[in-house]
Structures are given as C-alpha cells and as structure tokens.
Protein backbone atom coordinates (compact mmCIF):
# COMPACT_ATOMS: atom_id res chain seq x y z
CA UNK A 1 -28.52 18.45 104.12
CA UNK A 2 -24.89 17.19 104.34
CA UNK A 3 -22.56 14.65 105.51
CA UNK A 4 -19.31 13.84 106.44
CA UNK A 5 -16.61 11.93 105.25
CA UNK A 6 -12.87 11.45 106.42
CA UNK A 7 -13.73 14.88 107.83
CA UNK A 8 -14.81 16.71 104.46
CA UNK A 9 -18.19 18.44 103.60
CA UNK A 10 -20.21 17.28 100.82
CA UNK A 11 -23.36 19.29 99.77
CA UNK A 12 -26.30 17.50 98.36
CA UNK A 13 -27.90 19.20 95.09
CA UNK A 14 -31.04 20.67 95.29
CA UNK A 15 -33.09 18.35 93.66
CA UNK A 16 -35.43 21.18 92.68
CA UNK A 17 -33.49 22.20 90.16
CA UNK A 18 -33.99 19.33 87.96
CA UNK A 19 -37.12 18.29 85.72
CA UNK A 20 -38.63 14.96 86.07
CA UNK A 21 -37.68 12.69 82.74
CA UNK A 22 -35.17 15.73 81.87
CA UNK A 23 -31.79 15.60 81.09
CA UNK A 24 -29.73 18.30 81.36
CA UNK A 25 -28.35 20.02 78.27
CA UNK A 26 -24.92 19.40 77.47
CA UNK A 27 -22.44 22.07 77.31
CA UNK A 28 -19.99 23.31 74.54
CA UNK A 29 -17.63 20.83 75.56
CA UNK A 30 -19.92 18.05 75.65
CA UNK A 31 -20.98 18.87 72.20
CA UNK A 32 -17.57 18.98 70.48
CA UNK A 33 -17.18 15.45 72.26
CA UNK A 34 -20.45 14.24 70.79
CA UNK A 35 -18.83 15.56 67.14
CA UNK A 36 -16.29 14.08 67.98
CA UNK A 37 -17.89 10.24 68.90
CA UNK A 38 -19.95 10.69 65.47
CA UNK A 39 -16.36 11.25 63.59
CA UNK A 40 -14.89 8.09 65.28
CA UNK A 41 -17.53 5.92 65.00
CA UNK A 42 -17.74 6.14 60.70
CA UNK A 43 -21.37 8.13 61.39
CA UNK A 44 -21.60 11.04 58.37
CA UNK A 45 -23.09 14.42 58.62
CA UNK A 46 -25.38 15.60 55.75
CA UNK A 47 -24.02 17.64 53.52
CA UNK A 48 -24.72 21.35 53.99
CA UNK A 49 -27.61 22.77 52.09
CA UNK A 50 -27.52 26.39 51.49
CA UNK A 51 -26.81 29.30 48.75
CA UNK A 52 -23.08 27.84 47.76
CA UNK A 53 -24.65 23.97 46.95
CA UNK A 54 -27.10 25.96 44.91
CA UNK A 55 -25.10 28.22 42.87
CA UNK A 56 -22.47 24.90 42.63
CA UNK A 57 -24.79 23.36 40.67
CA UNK A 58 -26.20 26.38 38.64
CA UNK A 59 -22.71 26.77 37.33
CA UNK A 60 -22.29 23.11 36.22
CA UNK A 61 -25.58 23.53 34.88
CA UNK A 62 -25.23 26.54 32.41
CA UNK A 63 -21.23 24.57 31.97
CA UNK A 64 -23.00 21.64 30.42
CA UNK A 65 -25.70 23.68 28.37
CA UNK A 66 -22.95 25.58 26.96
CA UNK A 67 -20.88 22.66 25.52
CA UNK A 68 -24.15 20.99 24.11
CA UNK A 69 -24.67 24.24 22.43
CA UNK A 70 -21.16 24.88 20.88
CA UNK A 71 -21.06 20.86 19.88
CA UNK A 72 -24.81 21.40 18.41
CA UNK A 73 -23.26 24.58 16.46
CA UNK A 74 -20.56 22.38 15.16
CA UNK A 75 -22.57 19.58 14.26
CA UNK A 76 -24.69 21.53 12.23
CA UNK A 77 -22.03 23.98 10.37
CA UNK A 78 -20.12 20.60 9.67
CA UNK A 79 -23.47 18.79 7.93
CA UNK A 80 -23.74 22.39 6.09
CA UNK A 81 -20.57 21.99 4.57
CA UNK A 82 -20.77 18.88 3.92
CA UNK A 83 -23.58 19.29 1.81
CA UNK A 84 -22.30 22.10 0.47
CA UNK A 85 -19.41 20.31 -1.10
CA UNK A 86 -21.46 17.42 -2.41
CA UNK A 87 -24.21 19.43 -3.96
CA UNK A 88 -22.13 22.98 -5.52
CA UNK A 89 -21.65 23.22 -9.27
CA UNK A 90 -18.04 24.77 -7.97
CA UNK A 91 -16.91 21.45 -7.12
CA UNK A 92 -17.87 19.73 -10.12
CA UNK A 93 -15.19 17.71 -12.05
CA UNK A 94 -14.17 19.70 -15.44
CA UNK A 95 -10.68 18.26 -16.11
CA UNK A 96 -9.05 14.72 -15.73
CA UNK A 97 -5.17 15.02 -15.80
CA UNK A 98 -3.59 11.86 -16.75
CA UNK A 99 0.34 11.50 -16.29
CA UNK A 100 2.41 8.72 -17.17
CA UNK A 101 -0.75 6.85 -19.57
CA UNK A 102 1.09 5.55 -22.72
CA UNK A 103 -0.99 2.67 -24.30
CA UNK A 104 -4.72 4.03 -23.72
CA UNK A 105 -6.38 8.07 -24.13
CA UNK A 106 -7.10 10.39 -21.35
CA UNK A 107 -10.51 9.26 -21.91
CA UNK A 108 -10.28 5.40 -22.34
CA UNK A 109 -8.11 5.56 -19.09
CA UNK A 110 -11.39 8.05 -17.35
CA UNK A 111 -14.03 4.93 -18.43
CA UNK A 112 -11.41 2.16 -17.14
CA UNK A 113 -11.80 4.29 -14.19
CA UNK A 114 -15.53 4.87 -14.27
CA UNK A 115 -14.94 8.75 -13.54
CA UNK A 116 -16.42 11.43 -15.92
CA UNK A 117 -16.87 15.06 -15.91
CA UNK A 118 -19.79 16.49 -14.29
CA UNK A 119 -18.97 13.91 -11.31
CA UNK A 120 -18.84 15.88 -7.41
CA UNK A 121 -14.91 15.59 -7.07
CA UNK A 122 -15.93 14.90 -3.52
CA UNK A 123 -18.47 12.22 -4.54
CA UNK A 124 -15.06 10.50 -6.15
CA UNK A 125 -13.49 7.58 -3.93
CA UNK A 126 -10.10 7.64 -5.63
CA UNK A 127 -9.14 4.36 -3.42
CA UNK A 128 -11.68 2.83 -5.82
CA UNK A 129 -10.78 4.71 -8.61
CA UNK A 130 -6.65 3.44 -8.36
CA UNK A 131 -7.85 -0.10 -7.52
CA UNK A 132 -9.99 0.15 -10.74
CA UNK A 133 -7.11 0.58 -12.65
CA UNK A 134 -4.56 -1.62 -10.74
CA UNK A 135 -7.01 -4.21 -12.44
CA UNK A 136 -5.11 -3.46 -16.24
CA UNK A 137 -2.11 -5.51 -15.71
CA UNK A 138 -0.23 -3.15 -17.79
CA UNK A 139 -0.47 -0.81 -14.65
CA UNK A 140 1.91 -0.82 -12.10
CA UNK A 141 1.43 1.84 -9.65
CA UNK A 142 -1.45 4.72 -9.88
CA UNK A 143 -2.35 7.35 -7.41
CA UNK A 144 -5.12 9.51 -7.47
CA UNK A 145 -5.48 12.63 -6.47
CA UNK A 146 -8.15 15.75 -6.20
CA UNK A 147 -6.83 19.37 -7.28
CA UNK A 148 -9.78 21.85 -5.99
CA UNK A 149 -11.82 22.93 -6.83
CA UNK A 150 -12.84 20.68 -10.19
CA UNK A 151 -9.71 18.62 -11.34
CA UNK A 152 -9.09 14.85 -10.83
CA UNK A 153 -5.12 14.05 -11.62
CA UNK A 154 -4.28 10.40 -12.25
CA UNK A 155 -0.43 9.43 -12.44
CA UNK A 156 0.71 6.29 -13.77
CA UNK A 157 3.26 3.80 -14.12
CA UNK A 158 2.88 1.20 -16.50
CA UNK A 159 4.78 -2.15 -16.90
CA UNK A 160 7.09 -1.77 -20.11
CA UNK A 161 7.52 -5.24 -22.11
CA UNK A 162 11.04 -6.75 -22.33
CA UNK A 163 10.00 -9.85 -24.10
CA UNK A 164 8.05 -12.45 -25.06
CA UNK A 165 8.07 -15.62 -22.58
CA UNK A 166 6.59 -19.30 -24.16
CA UNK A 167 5.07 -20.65 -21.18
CA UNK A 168 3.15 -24.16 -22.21
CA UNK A 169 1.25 -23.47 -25.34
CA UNK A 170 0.87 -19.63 -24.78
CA UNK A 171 3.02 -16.80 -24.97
CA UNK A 172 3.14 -14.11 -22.17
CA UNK A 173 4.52 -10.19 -21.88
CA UNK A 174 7.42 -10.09 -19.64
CA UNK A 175 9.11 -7.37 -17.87
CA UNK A 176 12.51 -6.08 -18.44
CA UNK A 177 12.85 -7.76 -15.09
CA UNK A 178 11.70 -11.53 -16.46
CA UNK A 179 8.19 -11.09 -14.51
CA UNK A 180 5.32 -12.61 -16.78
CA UNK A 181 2.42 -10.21 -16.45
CA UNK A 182 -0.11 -10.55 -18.86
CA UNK A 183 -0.75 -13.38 -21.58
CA UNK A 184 0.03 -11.53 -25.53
CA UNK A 185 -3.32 -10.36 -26.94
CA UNK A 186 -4.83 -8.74 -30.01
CA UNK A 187 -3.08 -5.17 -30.00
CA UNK A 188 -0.13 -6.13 -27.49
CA UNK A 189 3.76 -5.64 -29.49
CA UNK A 190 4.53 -9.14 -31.45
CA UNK A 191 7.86 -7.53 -32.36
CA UNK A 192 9.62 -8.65 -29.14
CA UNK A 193 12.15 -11.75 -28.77
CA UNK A 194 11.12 -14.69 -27.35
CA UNK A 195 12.26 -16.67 -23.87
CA UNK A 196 11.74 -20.12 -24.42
CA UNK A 197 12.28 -23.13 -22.16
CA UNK A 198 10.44 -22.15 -19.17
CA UNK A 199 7.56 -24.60 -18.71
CA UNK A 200 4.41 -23.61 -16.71
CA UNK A 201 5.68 -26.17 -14.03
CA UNK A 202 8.15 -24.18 -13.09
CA UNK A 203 6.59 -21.14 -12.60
CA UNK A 204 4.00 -23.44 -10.30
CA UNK A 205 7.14 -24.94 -8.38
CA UNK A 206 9.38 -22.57 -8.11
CA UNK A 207 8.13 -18.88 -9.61
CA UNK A 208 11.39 -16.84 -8.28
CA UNK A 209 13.84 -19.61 -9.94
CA UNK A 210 11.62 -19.84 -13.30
CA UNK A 211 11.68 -15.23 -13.22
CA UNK A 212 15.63 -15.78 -12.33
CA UNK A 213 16.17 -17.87 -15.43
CA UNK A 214 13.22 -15.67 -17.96
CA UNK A 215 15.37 -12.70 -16.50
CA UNK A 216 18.75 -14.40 -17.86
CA UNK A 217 17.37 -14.78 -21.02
CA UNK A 218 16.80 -11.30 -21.48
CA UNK A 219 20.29 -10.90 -20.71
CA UNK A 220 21.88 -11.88 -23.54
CA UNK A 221 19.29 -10.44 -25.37
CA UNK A 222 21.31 -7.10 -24.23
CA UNK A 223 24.66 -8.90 -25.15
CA UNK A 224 23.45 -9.37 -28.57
CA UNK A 225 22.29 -5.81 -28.85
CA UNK A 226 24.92 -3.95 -28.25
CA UNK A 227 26.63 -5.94 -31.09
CA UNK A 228 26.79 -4.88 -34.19
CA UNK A 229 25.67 -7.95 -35.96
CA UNK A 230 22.38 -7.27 -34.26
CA UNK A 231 21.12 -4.44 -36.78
CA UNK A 232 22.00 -7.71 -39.58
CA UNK A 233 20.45 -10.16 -37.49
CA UNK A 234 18.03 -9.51 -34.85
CA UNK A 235 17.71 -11.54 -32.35
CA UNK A 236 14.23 -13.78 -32.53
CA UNK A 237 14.45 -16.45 -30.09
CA UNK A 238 16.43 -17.37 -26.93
CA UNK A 239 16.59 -20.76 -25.78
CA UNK A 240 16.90 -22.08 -22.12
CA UNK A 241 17.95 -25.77 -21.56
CA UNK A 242 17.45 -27.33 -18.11
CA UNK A 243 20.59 -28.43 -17.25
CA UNK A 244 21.81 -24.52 -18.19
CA UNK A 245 22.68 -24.32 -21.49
CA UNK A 246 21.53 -21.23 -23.80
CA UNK A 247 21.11 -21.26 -27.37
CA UNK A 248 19.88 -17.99 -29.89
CA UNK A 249 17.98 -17.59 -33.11
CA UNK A 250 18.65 -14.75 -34.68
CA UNK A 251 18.24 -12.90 -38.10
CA UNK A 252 15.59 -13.62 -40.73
CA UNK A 253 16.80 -16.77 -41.95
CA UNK A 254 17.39 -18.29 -38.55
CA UNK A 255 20.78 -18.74 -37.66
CA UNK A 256 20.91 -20.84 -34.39
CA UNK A 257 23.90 -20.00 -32.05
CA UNK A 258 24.94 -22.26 -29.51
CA UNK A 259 26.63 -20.65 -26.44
CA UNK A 260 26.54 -23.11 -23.48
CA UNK A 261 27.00 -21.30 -20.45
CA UNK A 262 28.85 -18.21 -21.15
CA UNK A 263 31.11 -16.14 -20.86
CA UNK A 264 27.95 -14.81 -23.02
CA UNK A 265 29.67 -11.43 -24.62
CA UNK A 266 33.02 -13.28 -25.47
CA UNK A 267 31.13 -16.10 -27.07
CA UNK A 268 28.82 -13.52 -28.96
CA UNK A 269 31.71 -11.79 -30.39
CA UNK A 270 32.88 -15.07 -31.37
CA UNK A 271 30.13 -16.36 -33.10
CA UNK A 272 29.61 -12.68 -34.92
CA UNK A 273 33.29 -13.01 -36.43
CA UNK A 274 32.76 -15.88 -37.64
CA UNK A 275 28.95 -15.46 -39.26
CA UNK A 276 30.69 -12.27 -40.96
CA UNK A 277 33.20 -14.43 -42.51
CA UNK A 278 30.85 -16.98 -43.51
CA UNK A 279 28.47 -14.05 -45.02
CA UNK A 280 31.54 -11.98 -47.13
CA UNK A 281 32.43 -15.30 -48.92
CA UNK A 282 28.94 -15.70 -50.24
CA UNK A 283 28.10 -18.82 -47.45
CA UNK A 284 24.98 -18.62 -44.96
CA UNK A 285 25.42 -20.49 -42.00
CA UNK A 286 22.67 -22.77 -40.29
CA UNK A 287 24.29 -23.60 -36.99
CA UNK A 288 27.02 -22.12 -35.18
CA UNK A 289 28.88 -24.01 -32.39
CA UNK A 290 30.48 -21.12 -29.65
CA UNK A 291 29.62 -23.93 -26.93
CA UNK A 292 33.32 -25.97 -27.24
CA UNK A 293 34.01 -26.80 -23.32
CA UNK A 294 37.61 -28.37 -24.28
CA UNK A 295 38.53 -25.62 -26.90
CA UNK A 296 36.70 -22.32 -26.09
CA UNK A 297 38.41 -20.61 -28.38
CA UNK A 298 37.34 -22.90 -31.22
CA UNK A 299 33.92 -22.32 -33.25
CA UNK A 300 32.47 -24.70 -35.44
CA UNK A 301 29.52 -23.46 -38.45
CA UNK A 302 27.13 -25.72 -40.37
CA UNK A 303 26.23 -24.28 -43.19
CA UNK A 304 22.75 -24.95 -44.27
C-alpha cells in the first residue's frame, strides 16, 4: 500500500513484522543514550561485583590482621619488659649516692627520703622522692636521679645560715641573702650574729622590704669582718631602727656602736680607732657614738 504526497512515495511498514504488546529493541545508539539519561538524571549504577572487588577487600583484610598482630606483639613484649624490670634482682637498689648532703648521713638523708636498698630502682618515683626532701627547709634544690642498673644518686643544695634574725619573740636562720627559712632549733648553729629590729609585721606587710633590710644587716656584718678589731670583738648583735638607723654589739663585754646611716666601713674604721685607744690606756668603753650628722668626723665614747 502507498500514497502520495506533494508528489513523493511513502511506503507503509509491514505491520507483520511487529509483535503485539512488543517493543522493539533499542539499538547501540539508543543504549548509550539511555546511559546517558541515567548519568543526567543523578540515577547510580551498582557497583561492579566481580574478582577485583573481591581480592580489594582480601587485601585490606589480611592489611588489618597484620597490624593487629604486630600491635598485639608489641603490646605483649612491652608488658614483658615491664615486668621484667619491676620484678629482676638486677635492678635492685644496692647504692644511694648522696652529693652536696652536709648536715645529715647518707643514710638519715635515704629515711628522710623513704628509699632503702633492696627497693626496684624502677619501683622508685624520684618526683616523690625530691619533694620528700624539699620538705627539710634546710634544702634548697635536690634532683634525683637513677644510674642502672642498681644506684639511686641524690644531689643537693642546702641553704647555708648567714645569721640569726629576732622576729617577735623567736629567733629564725637566715640566709646569706636575709631570707628567714627555718625558726633556730635544738642542734641548729647558736654561734651566728643576730638581726634585730625586724618585727613579724613586717614580714606580714611587706616580706621583700623586711628581707631588704635583714639583708642590710648582714652587711655590715661583712664590714665588721674584714676589720681587724673583729678577731677582738666579734660582732654579736646588729640593730635596725625604723626610721634607718643601725647600731652593733660587739665583743664579749658588749660594746654598743652607733653608726646611723653609713658610710658603714668609714664609720667602722672610726669607731675601731678609737675602741683601740680606749683599750691601750687601760679604759673599756660602753658606748661609742660614730653617728655625729653635723661632725662626721667626730666620735664620742662612754666609758662604762
């Protein structure tokens, strides 16, 4: 069957070569334009499934078994040694080395420290050890330290005593540096001069200022050491006024010596020239006046 139009020929499909409720099949092309629609559209294809997914995961498989192995193997070598070193007679402790100790034993210093031999070096927390012995206020630094396989080594620094300080009704230790650290007790040195006129008040209201003016006093201490007077008449007792002024006691029969507020070595050297005089004529003075603002160069004696 055909037709015409504007002249052409059109031929009819036989419709025996389609199935009823059949569509044709599409072609390559119509395929690729299908893939195509899908991609456009956001719709996803399944991943593949075949040998490569499989042996993908195999290998991340035996990956993973292998690192919990080697971490297991670790784990366990680790706790080994670790008991190892807390349990061997090879790390037992057979010497404590003590460096720097001066007023207590090797041993007294060991029980301040609550360490003994016989004690797993490991087993030793030397934090606890050093803070153990930062508790004597004579100590001023410690470290602790292991030397393997059996030695502990403890090195100290301990506070050294410049003075005496009379603070209220007690007297304290001070440091060369006129800090208090530690109130005088039985077996502490006695044979120390003394820094008087700093009141427990002032440590309270000002601790820097009261340490500034202990530290002064310790001073002239030096002054008055490196004079040779001194080895006649030590020096017992130095006195801080409020307002500044400074007065000594020195020697065995208490000579007081007034300086004011310095210079301090001129005024020592003053007040030593004139004691010796005093002394070679047979006189012992009580008082000695080196404190003359209008006349410095003028000293007046008392004689007891």
């Amino acid at each position: 069957m055909s037709a015409k139009k504007h002249g052409a020929a059109v031929s009819a499909p036989d419709e025996s070569a389609f199935v009823e409720s059949e569509s044709p099949k599409p072609g390559p092309v119509a395929a690729k334009n299908a893939r195509g629609r899908r991609a456009q559209g956001g719709v996803s294809e399944p991943p593949p499934e075949g040998p490569g997914f499989f042996r993908t995961a195999w290998s991340l498989t035996k990956l993973a078994l292998g690192v919990l192995l080697v971490v297991g193997a670790s784990v366990l070598v680790a706790w080994g040694a670790h008991r190892y070193a807390l349990t061997s007679p090879r790390f037992a402790v057979r010497q404590i080395e003590v460096k720097g100790g001066k007023r207590k034993t090797e041993d007294q210093i060991a029980q301040v420290a609550g360490i003994k031999r016989g004690d797993n070096v490991f087993a030793v927390d030397t934090n606890q050890v050093e803070q153990r012995l930062l508790a004597d206020p004579w100590v001023r630094q410690v470290k602790v330290t292991r030397a393997l396989p059996s030695t502990l080594s403890i090195e100290l620094e301990e506070r050294e005593a410049g003075a005496l300080a009379s603070i209220g009704d007690r007297l304290y230790l001070v440091t060369k540096s006129g800090e208090p650290f530690k109130p005088v007790e039985e077996g502490d040195p006695f044979d120390l001069p003394v820094v008087s006129g700093v009141t427990a008040e002032d440590l309270a209201r000002d601790r820097a200022r009261a340490v500034e003016r202990i530290a002064l006093g310790l001073e002239i201490v030096r002054h008055w050491e490196r004079i040779g007077m001194s080895q006649v008449h030590p020096m017992q007792e130095v006195h801080l006024a409020p307002g500044g002024d400074v007065s000594l006691t020195v020697g065995k029969t208490g000579i007081t010596v007034h300086v004011g507020k310095g210079p301090w070595r001129k005024k020592l050297l003053m007040a030593e020239r004139v004691i010796g005089q005093m002394e070679r004529k047979g006189r012992v003075p009580g008082i000695v006046f080196a404190d003359n603002v209008a006349h410095p160069e003028r000293v007046v004696v008392r004689l007891r």
